[in-house]
Protein backbone atom coordinates (compact mmCIF):
# COMPACT_ATOMS: atom_id res chain seq x y z
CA UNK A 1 122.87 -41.34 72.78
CA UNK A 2 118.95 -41.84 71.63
CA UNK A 3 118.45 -43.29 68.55
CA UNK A 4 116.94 -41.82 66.15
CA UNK A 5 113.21 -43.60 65.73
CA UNK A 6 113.08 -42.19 61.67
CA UNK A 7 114.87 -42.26 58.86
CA UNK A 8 115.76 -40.18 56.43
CA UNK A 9 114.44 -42.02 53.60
CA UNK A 10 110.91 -42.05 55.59
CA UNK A 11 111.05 -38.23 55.53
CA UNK A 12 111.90 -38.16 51.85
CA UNK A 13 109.67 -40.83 50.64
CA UNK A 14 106.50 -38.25 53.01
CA UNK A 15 107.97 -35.32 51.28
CA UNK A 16 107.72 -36.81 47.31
CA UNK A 17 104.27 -37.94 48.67
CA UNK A 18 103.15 -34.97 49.45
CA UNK A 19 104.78 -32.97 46.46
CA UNK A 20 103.27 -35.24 44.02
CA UNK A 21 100.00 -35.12 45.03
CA UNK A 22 99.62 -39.23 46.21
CA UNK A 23 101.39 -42.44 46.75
CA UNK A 24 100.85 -43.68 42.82
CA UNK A 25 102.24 -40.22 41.21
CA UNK A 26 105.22 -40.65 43.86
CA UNK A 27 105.75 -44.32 43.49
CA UNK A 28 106.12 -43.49 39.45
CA UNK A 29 108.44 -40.69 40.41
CA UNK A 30 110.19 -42.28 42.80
CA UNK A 31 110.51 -45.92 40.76
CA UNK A 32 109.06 -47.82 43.45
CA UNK A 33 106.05 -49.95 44.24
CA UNK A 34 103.06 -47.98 45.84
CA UNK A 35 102.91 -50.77 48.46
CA UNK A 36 106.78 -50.02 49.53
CA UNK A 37 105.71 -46.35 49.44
CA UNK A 38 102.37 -47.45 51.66
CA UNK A 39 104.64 -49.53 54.27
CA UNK A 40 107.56 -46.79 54.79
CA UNK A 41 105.02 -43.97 55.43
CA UNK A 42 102.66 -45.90 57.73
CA UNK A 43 105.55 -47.34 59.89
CA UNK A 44 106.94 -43.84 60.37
CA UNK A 45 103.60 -42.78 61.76
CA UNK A 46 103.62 -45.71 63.82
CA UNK A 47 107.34 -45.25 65.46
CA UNK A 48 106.36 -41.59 66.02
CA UNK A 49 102.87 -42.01 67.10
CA UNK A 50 101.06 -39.32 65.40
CA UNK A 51 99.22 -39.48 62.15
CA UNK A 52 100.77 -37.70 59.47
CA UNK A 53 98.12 -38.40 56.32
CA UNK A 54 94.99 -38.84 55.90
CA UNK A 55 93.56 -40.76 52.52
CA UNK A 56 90.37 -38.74 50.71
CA UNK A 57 89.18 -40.57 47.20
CA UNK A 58 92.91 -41.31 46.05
CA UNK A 59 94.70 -38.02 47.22
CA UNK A 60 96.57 -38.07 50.71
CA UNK A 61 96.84 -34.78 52.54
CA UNK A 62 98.57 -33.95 55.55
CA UNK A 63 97.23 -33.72 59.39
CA UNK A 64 97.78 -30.68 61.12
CA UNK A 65 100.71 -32.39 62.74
CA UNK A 66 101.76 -33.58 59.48
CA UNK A 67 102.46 -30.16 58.35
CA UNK A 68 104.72 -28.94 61.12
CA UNK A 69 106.76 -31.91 60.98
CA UNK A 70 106.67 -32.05 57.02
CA UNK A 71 108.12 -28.64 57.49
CA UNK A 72 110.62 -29.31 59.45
CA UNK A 73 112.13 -32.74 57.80
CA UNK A 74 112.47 -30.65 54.40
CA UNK A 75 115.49 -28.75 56.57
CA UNK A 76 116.50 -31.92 57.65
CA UNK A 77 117.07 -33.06 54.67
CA UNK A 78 117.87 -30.48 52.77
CA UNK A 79 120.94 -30.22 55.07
CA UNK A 80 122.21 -33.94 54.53
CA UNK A 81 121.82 -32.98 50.73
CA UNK A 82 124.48 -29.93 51.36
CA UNK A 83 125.97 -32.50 53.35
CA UNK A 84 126.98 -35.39 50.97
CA UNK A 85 127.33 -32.31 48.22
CA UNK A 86 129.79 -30.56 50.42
CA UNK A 87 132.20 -34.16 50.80
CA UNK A 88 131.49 -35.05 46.51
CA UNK A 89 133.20 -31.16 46.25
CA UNK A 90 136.12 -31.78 49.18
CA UNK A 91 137.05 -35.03 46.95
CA UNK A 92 137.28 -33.58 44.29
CA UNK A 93 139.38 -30.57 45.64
CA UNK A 94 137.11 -28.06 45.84
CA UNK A 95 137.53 -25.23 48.06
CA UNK A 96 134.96 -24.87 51.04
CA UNK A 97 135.97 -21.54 51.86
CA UNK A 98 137.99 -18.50 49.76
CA UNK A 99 139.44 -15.28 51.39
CA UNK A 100 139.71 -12.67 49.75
CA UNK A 101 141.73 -9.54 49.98
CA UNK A 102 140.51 -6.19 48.07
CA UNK A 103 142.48 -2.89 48.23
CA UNK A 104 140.15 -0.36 49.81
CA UNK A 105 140.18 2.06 46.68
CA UNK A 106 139.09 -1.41 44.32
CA UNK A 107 135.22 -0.87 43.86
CA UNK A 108 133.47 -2.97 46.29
CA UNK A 109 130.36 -3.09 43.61
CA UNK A 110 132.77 -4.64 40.86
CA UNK A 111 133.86 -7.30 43.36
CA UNK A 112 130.73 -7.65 43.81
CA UNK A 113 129.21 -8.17 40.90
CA UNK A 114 132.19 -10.97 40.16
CA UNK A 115 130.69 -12.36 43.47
CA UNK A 116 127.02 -12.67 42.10
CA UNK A 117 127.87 -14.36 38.96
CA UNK A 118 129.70 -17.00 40.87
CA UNK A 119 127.37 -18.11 43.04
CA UNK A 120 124.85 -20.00 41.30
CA UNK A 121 127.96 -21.92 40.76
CA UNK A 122 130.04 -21.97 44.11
CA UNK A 123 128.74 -25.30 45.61
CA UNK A 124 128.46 -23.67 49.20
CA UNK A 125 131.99 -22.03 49.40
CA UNK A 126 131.85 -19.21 51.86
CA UNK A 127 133.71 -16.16 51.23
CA UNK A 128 135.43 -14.16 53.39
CA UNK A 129 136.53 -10.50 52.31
CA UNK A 130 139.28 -8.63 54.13
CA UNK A 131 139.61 -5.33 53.43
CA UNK A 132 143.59 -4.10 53.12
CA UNK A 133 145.81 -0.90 52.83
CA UNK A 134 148.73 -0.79 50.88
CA UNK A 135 151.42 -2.91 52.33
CA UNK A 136 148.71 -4.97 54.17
CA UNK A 137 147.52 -6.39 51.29
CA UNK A 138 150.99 -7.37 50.13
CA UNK A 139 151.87 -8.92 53.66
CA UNK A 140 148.63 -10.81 52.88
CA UNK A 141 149.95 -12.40 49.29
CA UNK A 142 153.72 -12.92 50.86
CA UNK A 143 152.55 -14.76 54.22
CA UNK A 144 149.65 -16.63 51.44
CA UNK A 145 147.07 -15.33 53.60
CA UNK A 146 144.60 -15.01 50.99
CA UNK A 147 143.54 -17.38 47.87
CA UNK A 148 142.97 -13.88 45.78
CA UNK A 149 143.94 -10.52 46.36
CA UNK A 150 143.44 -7.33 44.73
CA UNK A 151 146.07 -5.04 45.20
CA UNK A 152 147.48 -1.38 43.93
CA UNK A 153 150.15 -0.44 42.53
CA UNK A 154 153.32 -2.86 42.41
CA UNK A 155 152.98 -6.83 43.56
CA UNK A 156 155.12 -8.12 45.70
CA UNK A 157 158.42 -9.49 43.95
CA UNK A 158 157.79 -13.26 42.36
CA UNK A 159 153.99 -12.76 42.14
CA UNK A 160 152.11 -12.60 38.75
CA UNK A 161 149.71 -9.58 38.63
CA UNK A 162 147.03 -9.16 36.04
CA UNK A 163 146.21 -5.36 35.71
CA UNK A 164 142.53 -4.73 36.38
CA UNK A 165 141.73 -1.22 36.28
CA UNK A 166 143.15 2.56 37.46
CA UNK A 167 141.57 4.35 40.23
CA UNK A 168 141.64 7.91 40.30
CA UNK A 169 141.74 9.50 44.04
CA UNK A 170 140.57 13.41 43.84
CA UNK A 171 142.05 15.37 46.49
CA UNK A 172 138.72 17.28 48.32
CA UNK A 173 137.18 18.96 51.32
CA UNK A 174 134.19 20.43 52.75
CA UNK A 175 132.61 23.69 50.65
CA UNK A 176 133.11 25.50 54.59
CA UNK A 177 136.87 24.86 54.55
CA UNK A 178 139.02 27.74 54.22
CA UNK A 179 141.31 25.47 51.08
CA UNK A 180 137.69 25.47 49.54
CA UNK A 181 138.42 29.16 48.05
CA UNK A 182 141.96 28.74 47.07
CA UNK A 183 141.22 27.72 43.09
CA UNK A 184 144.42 26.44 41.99
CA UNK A 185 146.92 25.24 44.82
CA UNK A 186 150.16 26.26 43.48
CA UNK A 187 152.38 25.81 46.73
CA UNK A 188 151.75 22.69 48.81
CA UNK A 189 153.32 24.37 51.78
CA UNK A 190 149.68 25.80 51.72
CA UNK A 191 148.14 22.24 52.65
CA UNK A 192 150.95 21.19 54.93
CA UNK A 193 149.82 24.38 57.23
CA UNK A 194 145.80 22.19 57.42
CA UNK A 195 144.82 19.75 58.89
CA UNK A 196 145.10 16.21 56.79
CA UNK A 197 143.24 12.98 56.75
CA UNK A 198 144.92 9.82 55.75
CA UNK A 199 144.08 5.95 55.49
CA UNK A 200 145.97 3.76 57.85
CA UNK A 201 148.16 0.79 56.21
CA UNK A 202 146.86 -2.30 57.63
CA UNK A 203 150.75 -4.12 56.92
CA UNK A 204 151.64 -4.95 60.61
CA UNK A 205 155.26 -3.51 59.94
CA UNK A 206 154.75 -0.51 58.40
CA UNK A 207 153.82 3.13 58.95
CA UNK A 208 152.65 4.43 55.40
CA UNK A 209 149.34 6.18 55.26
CA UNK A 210 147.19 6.86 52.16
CA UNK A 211 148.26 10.04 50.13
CA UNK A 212 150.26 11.97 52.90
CA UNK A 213 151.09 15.28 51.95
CA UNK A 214 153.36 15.59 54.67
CA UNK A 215 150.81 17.88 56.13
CA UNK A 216 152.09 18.83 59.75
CA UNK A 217 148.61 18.22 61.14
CA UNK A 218 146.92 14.56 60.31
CA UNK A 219 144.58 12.30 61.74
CA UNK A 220 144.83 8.84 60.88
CA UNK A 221 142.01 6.55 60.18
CA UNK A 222 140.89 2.92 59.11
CA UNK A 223 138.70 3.27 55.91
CA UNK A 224 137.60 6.06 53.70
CA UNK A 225 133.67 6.05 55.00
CA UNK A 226 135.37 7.39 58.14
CA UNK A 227 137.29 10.19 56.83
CA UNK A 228 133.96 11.28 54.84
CA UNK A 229 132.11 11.30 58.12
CA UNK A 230 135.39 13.95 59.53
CA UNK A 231 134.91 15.74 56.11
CA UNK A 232 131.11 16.24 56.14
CA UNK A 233 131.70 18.41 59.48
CA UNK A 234 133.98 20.70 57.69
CA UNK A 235 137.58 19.27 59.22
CA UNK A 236 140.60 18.26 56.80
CA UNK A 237 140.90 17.35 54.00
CA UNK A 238 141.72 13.99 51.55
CA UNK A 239 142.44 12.20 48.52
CA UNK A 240 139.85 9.71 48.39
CA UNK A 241 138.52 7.52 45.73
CA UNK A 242 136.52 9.13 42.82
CA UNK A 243 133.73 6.36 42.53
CA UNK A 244 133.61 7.14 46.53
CA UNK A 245 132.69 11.09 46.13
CA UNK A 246 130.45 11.16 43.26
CA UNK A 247 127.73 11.82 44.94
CA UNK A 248 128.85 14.47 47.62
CA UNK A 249 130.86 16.60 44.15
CA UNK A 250 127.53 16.64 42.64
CA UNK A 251 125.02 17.73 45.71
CA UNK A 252 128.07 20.16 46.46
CA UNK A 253 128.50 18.69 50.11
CA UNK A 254 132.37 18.16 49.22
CA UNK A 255 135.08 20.04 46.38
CA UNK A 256 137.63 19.23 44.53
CA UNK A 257 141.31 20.82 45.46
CA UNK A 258 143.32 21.28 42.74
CA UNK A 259 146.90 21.20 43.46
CA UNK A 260 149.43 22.32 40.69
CA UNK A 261 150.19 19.23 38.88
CA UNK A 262 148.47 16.91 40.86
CA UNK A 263 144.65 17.56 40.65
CA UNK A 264 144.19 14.12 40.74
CA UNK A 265 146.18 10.33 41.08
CA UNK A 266 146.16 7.56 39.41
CA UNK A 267 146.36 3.69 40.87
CA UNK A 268 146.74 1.08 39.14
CA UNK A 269 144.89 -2.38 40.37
CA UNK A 270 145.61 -6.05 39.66
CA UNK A 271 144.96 -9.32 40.43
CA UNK A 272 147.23 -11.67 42.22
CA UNK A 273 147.05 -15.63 42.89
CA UNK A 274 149.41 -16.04 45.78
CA UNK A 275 149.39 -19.92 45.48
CA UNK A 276 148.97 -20.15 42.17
CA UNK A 277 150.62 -23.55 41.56
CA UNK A 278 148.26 -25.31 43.99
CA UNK A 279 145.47 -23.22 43.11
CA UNK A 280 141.55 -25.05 44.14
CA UNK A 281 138.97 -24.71 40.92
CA UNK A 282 136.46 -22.86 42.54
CA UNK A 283 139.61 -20.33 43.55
CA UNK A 284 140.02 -20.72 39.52
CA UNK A 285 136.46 -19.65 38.67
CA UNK A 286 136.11 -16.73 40.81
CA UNK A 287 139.75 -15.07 39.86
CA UNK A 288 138.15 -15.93 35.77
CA UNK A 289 134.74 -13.77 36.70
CA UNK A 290 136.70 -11.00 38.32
CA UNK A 291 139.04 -10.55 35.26
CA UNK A 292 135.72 -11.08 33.31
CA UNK A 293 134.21 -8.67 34.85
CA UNK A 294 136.64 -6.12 33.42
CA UNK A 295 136.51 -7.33 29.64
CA UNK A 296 140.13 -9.90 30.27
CA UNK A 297 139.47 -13.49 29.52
CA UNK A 298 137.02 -16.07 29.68
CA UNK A 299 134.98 -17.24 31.94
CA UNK A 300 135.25 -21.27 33.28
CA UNK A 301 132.40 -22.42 34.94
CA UNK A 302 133.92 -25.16 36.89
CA UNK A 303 131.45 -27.72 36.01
């Protein structure tokens, strides 16, 4: 293995240099004599061989060279600052990495937004977000899959769930399609004889779909941007998310069906730790700025 002819502390000492506009203004920044300042930036020039500064009157400025590599060491270093952060938050048990599962019919936008007010605060944790289907999220808190989930309707038994918000799903179509005329649906025998488009459940061992109406005619899909796509061309209809059709009910691209007694449903949504007894802080914070986000408690920053 080569060894490394720099040092970190070269880089950072060219860098303050640099930033501060000369070796006294660093040296007073920095705490250290200008001659130590002097001596660590002209022996880096010498082990790489290339002149980095250049003195005029009592300001240094950078070579040509100077800049590329100035450039470059800032990446360098800012990536042994991550670095050394990353290990200070891993000793004191904080999570590198949270997964997250979220319900398909939970607003992606209020997620979200609970998302952008923890990051100035997340000390590099990456996120990963799985979407989930009914049962699929709940296989997800039972087998601890996932440091949060969002899931509808009931948790699984034994888990705490803090009630976030209802959902309402509107039953629609395309304008085109022959239920489009109906007005009020009073037999769903009517629906059963159409063709119906349902959400898949992503639990591995089950077989419910989203809103099945028992419909003797349904295609199966994995998300609800899919079935719009199916919808758009006239084919089927759904109950999908109202936040999800706003947009097509008012440009009259999709209707509402209203079914006797059921013009629209109601889901409600909640928050579940699955480990909550060995729960990490930043795991803490986040699940504080989602239930935040909906007016329920307060918010810990962590620090």
């Amino acid at each position: 293995m080569t060894r490394a002819k720099s040092t970190l502390e070269q880089w950072r000492i060219l860098q303050a240099v640099v930033d501060f506009g000369g070796y006294a203004q660093a040296a007073e920044k920095l705490s250290k004599s200008q001659s130590s300042l002097n001596h660590a930036v002209a022996k880096l020039q010498h082990q790489l061989g290339i002149e980095l500064l250049e003195v005029k009157g009592r300001k240094a400025y950078l070579t040509q060279q100077g800049e590329v590599l100035l450039r470059r060491s800032r990446h360098v270093t800012q990536a042994v600052n991550e670095l050394e952060q990353l290990a200070s938050n891993l000793e004191q048990g904080w999570e590198p990495t949270l997964t997250i599962a979220r319900e398909i019919i939970y607003p992606m936008e209020s997620l979200v937004c609970a998302l952008n007010a923890f990051l100035p605060h997340s000390r590099g944790t990456r996120i990963i977000m799985l979407d989930s289907v009914i049962t699929g999220t709940q296989e997800l808190i039972a087998q601890n899959k996932v440091d949060i989930a969002i899931c509808a309707g009931i948790a699984p038994k034994r888990y705490l769930a803090e009630p976030l918000c209802e959902e309402e799903l509107y039953l629609v179509c395309h304008p085109t399609h022959p239920l489009a005329d109906l007005g009020i649906i009073e037999d769903d025998k009517l629906l059963a004889q159409h063709l119906q488009l349902v959400i898949k459940d992503t639990g591995v061992q089950s077989n419910i779909d989203i809103g099945w109406l028992k419909a003797e005619q349904r295609w199966t899909v994995s998300n609800f941007h899919e079935a719009k796509v199916i919808l758009n061309r006239g084919i089927g209809f759904c109950w999908i998310p109202s936040f999800l059709v706003l947009e097509e009910l008012s440009s009259g691209n999709l209707v509402r069906l209203h079914l006797e007694g059921s013009q629209k449903r109601r889901i409600m949504l909640s928050l579940v730790i699955p480990n909550r007894d060995n729960q990490g802080p930043a795991s803490k914070l986040l699940a504080s700025l989602i239930l935040q986000h909906h007016g329920i408690g307060v918010t810990n920053t962590g620090q």
